[in-house]
C-alpha atoms as a PDB file:
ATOM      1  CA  UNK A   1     156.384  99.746  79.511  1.00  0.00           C
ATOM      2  CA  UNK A   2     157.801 103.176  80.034  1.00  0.00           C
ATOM      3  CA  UNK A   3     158.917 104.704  76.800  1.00  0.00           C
ATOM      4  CA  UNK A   4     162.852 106.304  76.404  1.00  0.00           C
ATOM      5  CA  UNK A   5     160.993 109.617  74.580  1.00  0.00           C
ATOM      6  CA  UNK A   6     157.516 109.665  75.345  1.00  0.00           C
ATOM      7  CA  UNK A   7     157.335 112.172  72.349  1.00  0.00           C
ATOM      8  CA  UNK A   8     158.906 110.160  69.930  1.00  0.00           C
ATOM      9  CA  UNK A   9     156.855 106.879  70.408  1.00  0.00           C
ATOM     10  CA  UNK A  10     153.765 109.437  69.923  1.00  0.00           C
ATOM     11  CA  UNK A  11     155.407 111.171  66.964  1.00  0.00           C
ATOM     12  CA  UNK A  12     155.885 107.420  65.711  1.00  0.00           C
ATOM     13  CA  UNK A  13     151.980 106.277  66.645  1.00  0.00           C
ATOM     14  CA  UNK A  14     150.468 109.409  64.649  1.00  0.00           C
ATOM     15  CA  UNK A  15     152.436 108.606  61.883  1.00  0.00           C
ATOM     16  CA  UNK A  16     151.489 104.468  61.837  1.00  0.00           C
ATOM     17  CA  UNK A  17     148.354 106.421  62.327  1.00  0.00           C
ATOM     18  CA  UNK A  18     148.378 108.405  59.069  1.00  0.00           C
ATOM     19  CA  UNK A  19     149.559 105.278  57.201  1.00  0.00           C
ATOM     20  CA  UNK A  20     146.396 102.831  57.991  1.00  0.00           C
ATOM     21  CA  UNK A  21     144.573 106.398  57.555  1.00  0.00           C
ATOM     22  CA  UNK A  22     145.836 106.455  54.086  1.00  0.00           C
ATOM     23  CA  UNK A  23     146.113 103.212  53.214  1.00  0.00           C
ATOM     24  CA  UNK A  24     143.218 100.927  54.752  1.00  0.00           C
ATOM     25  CA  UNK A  25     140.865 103.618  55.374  1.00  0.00           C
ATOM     26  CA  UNK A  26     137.913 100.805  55.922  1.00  0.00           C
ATOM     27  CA  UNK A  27     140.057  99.379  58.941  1.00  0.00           C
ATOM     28  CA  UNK A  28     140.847 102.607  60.355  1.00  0.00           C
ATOM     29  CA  UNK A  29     136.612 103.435  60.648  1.00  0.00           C
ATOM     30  CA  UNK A  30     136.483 100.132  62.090  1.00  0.00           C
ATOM     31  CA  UNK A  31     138.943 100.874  64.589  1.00  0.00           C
ATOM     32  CA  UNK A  32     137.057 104.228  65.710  1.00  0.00           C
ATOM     33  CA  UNK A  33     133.958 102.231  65.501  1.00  0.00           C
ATOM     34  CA  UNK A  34     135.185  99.565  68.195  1.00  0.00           C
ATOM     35  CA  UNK A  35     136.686 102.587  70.289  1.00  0.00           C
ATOM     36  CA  UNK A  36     132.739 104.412  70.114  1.00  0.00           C
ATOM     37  CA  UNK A  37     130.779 100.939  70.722  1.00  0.00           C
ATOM     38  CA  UNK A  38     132.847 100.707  73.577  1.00  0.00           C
ATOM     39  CA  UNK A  39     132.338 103.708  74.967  1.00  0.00           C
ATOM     40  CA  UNK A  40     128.760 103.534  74.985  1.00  0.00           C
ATOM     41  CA  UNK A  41     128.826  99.863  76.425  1.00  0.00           C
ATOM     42  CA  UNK A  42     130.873 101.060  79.426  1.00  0.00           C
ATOM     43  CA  UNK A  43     128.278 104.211  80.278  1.00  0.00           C
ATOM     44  CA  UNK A  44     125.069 101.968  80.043  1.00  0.00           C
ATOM     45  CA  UNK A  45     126.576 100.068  82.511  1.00  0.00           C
ATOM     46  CA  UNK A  46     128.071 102.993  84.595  1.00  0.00           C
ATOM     47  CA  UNK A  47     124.579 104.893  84.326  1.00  0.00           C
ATOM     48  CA  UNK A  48     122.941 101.605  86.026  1.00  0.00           C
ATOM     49  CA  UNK A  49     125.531 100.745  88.575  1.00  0.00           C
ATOM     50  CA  UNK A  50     125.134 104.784  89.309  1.00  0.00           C
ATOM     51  CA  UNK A  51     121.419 104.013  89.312  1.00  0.00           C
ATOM     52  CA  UNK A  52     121.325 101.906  92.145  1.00  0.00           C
ATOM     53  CA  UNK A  53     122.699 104.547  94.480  1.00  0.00           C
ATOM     54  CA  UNK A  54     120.731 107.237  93.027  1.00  0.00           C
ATOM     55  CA  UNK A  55     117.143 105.551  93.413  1.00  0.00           C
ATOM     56  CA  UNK A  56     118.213 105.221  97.115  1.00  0.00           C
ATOM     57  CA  UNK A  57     118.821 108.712  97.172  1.00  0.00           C
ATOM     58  CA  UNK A  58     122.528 108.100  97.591  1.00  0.00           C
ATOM     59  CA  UNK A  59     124.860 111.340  97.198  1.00  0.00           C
ATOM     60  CA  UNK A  60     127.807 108.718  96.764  1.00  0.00           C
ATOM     61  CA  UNK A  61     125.756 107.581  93.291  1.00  0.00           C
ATOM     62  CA  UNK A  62     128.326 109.727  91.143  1.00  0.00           C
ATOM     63  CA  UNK A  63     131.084 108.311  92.686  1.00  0.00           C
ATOM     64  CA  UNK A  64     130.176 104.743  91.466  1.00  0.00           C
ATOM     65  CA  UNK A  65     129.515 105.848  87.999  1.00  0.00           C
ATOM     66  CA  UNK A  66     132.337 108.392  87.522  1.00  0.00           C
ATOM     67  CA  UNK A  67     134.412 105.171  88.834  1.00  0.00           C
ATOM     68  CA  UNK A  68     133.846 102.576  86.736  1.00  0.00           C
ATOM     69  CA  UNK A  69     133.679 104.491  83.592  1.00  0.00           C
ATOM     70  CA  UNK A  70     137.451 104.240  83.475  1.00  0.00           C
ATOM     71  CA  UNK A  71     137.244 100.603  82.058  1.00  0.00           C
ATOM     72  CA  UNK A  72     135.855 102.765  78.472  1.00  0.00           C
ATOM     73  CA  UNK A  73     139.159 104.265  77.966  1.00  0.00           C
ATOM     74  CA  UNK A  74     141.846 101.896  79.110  1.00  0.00           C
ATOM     75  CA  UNK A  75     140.109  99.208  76.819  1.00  0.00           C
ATOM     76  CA  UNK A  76     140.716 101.601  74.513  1.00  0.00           C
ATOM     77  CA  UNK A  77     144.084 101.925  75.236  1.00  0.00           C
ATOM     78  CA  UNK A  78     144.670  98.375  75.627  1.00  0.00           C
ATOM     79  CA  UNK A  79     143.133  97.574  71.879  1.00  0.00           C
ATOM     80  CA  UNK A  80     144.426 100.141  70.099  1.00  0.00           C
ATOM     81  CA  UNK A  81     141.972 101.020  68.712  1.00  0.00           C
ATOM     82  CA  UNK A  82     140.979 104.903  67.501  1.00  0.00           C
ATOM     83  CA  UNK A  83     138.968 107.554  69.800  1.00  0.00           C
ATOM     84  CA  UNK A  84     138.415 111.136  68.290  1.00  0.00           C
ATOM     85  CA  UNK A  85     139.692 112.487  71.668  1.00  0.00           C
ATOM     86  CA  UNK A  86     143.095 111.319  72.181  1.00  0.00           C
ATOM     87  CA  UNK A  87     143.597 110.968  68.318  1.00  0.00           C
ATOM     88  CA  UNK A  88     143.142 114.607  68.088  1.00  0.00           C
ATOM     89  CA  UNK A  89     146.453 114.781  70.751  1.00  0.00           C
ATOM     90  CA  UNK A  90     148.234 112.373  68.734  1.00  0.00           C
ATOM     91  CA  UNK A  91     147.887 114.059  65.466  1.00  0.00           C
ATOM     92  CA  UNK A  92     148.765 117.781  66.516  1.00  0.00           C
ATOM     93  CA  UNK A  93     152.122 115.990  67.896  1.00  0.00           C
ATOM     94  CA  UNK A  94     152.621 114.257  64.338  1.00  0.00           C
ATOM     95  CA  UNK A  95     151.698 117.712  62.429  1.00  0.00           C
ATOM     96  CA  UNK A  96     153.890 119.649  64.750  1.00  0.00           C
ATOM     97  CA  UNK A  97     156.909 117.092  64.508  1.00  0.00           C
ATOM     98  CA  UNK A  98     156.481 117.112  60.436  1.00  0.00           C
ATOM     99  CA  UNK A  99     155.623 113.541  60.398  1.00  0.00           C
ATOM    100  CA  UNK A 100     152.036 114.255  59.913  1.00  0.00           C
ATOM    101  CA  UNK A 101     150.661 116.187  57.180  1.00  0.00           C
ATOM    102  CA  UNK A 102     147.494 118.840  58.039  1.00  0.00           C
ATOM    103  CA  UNK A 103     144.902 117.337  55.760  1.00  0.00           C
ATOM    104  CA  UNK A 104     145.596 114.221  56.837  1.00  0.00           C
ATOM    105  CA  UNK A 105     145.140 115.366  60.205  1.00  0.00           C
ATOM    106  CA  UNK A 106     141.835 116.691  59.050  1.00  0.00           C
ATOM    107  CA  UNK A 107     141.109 113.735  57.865  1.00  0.00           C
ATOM    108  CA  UNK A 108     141.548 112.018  60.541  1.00  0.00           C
ATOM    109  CA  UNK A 109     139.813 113.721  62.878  1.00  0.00           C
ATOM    110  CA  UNK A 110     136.948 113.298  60.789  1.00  0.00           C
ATOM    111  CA  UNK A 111     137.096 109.943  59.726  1.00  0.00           C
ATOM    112  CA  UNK A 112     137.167 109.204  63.459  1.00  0.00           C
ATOM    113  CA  UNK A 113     134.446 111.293  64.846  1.00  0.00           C
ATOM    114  CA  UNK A 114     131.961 109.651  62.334  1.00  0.00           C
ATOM    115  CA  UNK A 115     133.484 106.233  63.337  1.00  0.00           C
ATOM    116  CA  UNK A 116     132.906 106.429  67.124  1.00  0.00           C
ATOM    117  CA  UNK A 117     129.645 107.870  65.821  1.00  0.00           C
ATOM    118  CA  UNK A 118     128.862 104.718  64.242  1.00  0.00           C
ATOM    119  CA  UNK A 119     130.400 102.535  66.873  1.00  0.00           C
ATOM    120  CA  UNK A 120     128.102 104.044  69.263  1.00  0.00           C
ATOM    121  CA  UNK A 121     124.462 103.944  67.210  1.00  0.00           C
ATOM    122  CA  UNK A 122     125.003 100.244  66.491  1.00  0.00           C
ATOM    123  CA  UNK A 123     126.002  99.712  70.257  1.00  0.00           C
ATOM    124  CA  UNK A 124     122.486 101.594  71.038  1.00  0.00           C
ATOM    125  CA  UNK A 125     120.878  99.914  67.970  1.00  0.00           C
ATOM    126  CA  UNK A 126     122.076  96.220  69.127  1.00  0.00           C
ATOM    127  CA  UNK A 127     120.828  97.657  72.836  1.00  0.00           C
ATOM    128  CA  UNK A 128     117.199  97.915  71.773  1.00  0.00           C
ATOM    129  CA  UNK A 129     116.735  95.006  69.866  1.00  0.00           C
ATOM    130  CA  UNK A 130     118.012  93.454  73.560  1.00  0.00           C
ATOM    131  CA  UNK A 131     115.067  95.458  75.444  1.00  0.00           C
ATOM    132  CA  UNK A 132     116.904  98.295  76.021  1.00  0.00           C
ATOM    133  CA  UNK A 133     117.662  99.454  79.176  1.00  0.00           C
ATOM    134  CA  UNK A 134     114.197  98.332  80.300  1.00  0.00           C
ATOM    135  CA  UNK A 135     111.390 100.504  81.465  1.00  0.00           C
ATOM    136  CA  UNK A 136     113.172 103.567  82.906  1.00  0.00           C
ATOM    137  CA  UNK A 137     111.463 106.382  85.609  1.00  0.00           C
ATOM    138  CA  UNK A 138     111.336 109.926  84.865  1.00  0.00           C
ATOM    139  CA  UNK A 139     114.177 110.924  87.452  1.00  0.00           C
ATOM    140  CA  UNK A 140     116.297 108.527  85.743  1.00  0.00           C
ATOM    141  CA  UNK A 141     120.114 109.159  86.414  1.00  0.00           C
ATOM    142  CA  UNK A 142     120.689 108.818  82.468  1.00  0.00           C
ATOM    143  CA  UNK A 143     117.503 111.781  82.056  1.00  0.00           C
ATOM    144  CA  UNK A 144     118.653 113.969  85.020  1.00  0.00           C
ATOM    145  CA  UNK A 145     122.806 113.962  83.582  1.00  0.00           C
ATOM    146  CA  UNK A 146     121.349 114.893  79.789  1.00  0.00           C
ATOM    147  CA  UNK A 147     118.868 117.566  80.997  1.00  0.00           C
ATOM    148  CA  UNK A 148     121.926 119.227  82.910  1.00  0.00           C
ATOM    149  CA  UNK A 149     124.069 118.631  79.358  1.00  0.00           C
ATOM    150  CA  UNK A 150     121.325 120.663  77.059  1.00  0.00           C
ATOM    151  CA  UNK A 151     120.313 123.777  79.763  1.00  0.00           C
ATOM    152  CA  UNK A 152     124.353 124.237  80.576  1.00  0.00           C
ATOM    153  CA  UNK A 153     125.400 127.668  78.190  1.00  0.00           C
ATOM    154  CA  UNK A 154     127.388 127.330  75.053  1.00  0.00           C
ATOM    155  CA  UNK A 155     130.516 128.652  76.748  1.00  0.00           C
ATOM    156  CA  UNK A 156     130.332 126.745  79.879  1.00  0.00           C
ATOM    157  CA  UNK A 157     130.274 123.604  77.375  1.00  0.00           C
ATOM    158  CA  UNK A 158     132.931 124.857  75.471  1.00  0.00           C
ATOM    159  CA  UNK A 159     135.391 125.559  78.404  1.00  0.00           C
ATOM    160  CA  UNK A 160     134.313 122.089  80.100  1.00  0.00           C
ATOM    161  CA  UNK A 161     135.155 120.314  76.825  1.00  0.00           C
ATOM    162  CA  UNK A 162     138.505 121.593  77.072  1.00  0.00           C
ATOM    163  CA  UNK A 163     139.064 120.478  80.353  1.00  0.00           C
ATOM    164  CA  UNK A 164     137.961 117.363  79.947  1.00  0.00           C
ATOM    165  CA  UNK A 165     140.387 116.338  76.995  1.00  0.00           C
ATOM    166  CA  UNK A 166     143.227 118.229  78.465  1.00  0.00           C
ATOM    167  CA  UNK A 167     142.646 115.541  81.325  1.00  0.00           C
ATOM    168  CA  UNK A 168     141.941 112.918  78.477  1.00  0.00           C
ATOM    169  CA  UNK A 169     145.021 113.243  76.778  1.00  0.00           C
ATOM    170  CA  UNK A 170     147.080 113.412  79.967  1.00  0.00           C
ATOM    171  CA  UNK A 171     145.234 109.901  81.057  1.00  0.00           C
ATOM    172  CA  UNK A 172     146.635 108.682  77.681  1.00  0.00           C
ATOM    173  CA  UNK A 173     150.209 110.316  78.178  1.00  0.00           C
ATOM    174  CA  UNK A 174     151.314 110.030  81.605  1.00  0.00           C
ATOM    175  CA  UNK A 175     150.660 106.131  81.486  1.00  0.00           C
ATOM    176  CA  UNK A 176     153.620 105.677  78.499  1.00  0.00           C
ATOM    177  CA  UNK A 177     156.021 107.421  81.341  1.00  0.00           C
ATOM    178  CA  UNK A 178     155.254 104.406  83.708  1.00  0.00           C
ATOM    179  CA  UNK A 179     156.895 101.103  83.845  1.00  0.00           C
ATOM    180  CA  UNK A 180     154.282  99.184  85.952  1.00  0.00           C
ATOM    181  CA  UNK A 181     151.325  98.121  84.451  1.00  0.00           C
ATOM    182  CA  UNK A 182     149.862  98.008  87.675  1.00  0.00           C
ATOM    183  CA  UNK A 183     150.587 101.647  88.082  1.00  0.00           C
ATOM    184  CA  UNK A 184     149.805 102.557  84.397  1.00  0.00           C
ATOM    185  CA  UNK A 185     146.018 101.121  84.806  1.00  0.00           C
ATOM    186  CA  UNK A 186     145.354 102.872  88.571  1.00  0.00           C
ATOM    187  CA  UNK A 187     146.415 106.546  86.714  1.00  0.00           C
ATOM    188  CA  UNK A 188     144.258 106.314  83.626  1.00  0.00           C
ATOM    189  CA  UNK A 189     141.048 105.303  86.082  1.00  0.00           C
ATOM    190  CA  UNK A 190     141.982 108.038  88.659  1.00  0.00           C
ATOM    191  CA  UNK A 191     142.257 110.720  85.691  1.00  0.00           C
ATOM    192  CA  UNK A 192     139.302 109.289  83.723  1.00  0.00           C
ATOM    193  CA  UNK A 193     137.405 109.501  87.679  1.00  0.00           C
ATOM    194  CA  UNK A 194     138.799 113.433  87.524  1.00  0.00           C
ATOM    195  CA  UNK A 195     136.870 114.313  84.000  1.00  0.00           C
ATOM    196  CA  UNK A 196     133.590 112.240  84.725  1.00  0.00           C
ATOM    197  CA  UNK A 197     133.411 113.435  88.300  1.00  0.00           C
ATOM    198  CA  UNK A 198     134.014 116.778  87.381  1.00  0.00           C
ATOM    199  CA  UNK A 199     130.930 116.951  85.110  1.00  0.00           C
ATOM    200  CA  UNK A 200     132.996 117.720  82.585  1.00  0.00           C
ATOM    201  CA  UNK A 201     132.085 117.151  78.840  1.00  0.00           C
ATOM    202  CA  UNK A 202     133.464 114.475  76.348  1.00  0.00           C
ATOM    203  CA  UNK A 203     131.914 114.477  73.118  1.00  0.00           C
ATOM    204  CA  UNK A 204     131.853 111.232  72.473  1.00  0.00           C
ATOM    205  CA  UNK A 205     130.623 110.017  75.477  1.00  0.00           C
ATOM    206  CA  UNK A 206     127.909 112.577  74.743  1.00  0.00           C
ATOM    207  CA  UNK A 207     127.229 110.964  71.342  1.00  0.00           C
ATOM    208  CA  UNK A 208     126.120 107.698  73.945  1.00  0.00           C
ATOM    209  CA  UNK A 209     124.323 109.683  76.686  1.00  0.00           C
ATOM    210  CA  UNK A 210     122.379 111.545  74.481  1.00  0.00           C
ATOM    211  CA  UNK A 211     122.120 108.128  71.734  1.00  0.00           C
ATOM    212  CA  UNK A 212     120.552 106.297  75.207  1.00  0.00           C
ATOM    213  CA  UNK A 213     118.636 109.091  76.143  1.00  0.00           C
ATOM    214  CA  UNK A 214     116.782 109.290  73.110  1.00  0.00           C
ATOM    215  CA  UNK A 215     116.365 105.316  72.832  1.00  0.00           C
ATOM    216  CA  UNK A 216     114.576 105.632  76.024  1.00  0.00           C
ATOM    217  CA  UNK A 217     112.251 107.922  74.454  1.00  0.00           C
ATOM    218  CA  UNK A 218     113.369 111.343  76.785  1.00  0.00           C
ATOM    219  CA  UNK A 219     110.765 113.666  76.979  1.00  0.00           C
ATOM    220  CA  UNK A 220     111.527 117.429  75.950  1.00  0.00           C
ATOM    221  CA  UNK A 221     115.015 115.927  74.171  1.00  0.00           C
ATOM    222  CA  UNK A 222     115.189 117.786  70.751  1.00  0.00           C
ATOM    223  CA  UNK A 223     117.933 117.292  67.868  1.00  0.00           C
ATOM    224  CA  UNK A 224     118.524 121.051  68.796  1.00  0.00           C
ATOM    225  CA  UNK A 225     119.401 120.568  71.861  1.00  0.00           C
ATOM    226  CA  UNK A 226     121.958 117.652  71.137  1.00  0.00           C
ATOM    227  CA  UNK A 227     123.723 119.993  68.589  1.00  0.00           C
ATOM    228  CA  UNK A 228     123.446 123.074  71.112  1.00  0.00           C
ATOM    229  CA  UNK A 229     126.151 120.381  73.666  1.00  0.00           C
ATOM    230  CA  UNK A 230     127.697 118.976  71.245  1.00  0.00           C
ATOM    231  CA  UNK A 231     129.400 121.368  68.955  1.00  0.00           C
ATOM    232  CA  UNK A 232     130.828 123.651  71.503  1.00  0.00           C
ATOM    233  CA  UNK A 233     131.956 119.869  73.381  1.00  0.00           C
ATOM    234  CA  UNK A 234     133.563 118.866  69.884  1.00  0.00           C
ATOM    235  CA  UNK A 235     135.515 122.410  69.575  1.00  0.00           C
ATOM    236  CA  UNK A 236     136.387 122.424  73.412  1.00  0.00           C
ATOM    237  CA  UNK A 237     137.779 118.556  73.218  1.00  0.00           C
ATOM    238  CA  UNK A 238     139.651 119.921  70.113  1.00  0.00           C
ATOM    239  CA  UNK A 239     141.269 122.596  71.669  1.00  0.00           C
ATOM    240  CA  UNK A 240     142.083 120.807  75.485  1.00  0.00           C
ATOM    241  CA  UNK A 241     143.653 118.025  73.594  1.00  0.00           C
ATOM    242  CA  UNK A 242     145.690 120.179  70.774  1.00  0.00           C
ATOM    243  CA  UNK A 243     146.490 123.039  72.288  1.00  0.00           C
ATOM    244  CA  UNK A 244     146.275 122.232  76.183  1.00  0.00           C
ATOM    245  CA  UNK A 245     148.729 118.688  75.826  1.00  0.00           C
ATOM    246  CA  UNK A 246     149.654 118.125  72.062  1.00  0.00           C
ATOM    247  CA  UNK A 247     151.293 121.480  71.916  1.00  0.00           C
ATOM    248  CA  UNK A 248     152.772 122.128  75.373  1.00  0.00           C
ATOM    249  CA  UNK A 249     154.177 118.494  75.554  1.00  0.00           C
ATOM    250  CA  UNK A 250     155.584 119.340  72.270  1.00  0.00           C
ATOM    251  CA  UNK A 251     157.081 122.177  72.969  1.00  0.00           C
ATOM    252  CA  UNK A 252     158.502 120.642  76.961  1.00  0.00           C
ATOM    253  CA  UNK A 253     159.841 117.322  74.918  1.00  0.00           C
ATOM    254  CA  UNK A 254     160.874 118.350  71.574  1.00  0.00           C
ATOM    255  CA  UNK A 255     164.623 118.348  72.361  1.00  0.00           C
ATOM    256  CA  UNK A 256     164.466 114.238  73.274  1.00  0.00           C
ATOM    257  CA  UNK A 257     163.421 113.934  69.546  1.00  0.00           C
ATOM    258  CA  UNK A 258     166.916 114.581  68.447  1.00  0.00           C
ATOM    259  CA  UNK A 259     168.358 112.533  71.119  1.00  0.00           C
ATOM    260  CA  UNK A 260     166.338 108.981  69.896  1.00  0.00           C
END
């Protein structure tokens, strides 16, 4: 349901947050471990429904893929469960409100990114014990996405990792303004469509395309050219999701805190 002060129930989630952080640490990596695993379930399949299109030499193939890929983050949603991306949103609101102190946001951040790190390499290690994604051709949709990701410039990364969380974070915030679940499921898959569709770059989906990628034995794919996407994705997500809705949503709402 639709929350009185959006800001407050987020001020009150980063600070629940910071508790588990603090106090069951173990369960907290679990939690971002879930949240990675299923991120990286949701693009294998979303890189072989896009598959079928592509192969044919379908234009529509992105469509399909960008589409689906939705399910990832409102499973996330609906388990509670912790991805780096929108945690980083959640935590700026909790530091700016006072709730949340800045090592512990830190922390967090942290302890998170290495959890959906390990969420997704046991996803991709339980994946090849299973066969993999089978025997995949050259012109693969999963080879032709990562070759774009490691030839794209640091900068062009960077600014497409901030536009991606900035449309993250809003596909986590403008659901807790809606009453209708109906409604509140249709806007996170037509935002989540926006940032896939767009090309634009989530580093923890990255962690999975590139994991896959390099399961299926990518030729020319060096550890080089993973780090060259994904630290500039990892500072762009920081500063779309901070800065781009954890600040200005904080500084639009902050009056409603006095009024709960």
């Amino acid at each position: 349901m639709s929350h009185p002060s959006t800001l407050a129930y987020v001020v009150d989630e980063a600070a629940s947050k910071q508790e588990v952080l603090l106090s069951e640490p173990g369960r907290y990596l679990l939690s971002a471990a879930m949240a990675g695993a299923l991120i990286a379930v949701v693009l294998a399949v979303s890189l072989k429904l896009g598959q079928v299109f592509f192969a044919a030499g379908d234009s529509g193939y992105y469509i399909a893929t960008s589409g689906f890929f939705g399910v990832a983050l409102v499973s996330i949603i609906v388990c509670k469960v912790e991805l780096f991306t929108s945690n980083v949103m959640y935590f700026t609101v909790g530091r700016l409100s006072g709730r949340c102190r800045t090592c512990n946001l830190l922390r967090s951040w942290a302890v998170v990114y290495i959890g959906n790190l390990i969420g997704v390499l046991l996803f991709v290690a339980v994946l090849a014990g299973a066969g993999g994604m089978g025997a995949l051709p050259a012109n693969h949709l999963l080879f032709s996405v990562v070759e774009h990701k490691v030839h794209a410039s640091s900068l062009e990364i960077f600014w497409k990792g901030v536009l991606c969380n900035w449309v993250i974070c809003l596909a986590v915030w403008v659901p807790m303004r809606l009453a209708n679940e109906a409604a509140r499921l249709l806007i996170i898959m037509l935002l989540v469509f926006v940032f896939f569709f767009s090309g634009f770059e989530h580093s923890i989906a990255n962690m999975a395309f590139f994991a896959l990628a390099k399961l299926q034995g990518m030729a020319g794919l060096e550890w080089g050219d993973i780090l060259h996407n994904m630290v500039p994705a990892t500072l762009g997500n920081i500063v779309g999701g901070a800065i781009g809705v954890g600040l200005v949503v904080f500084r639009l709402e902050r009056h409603t805190l006095q009024a709960v």
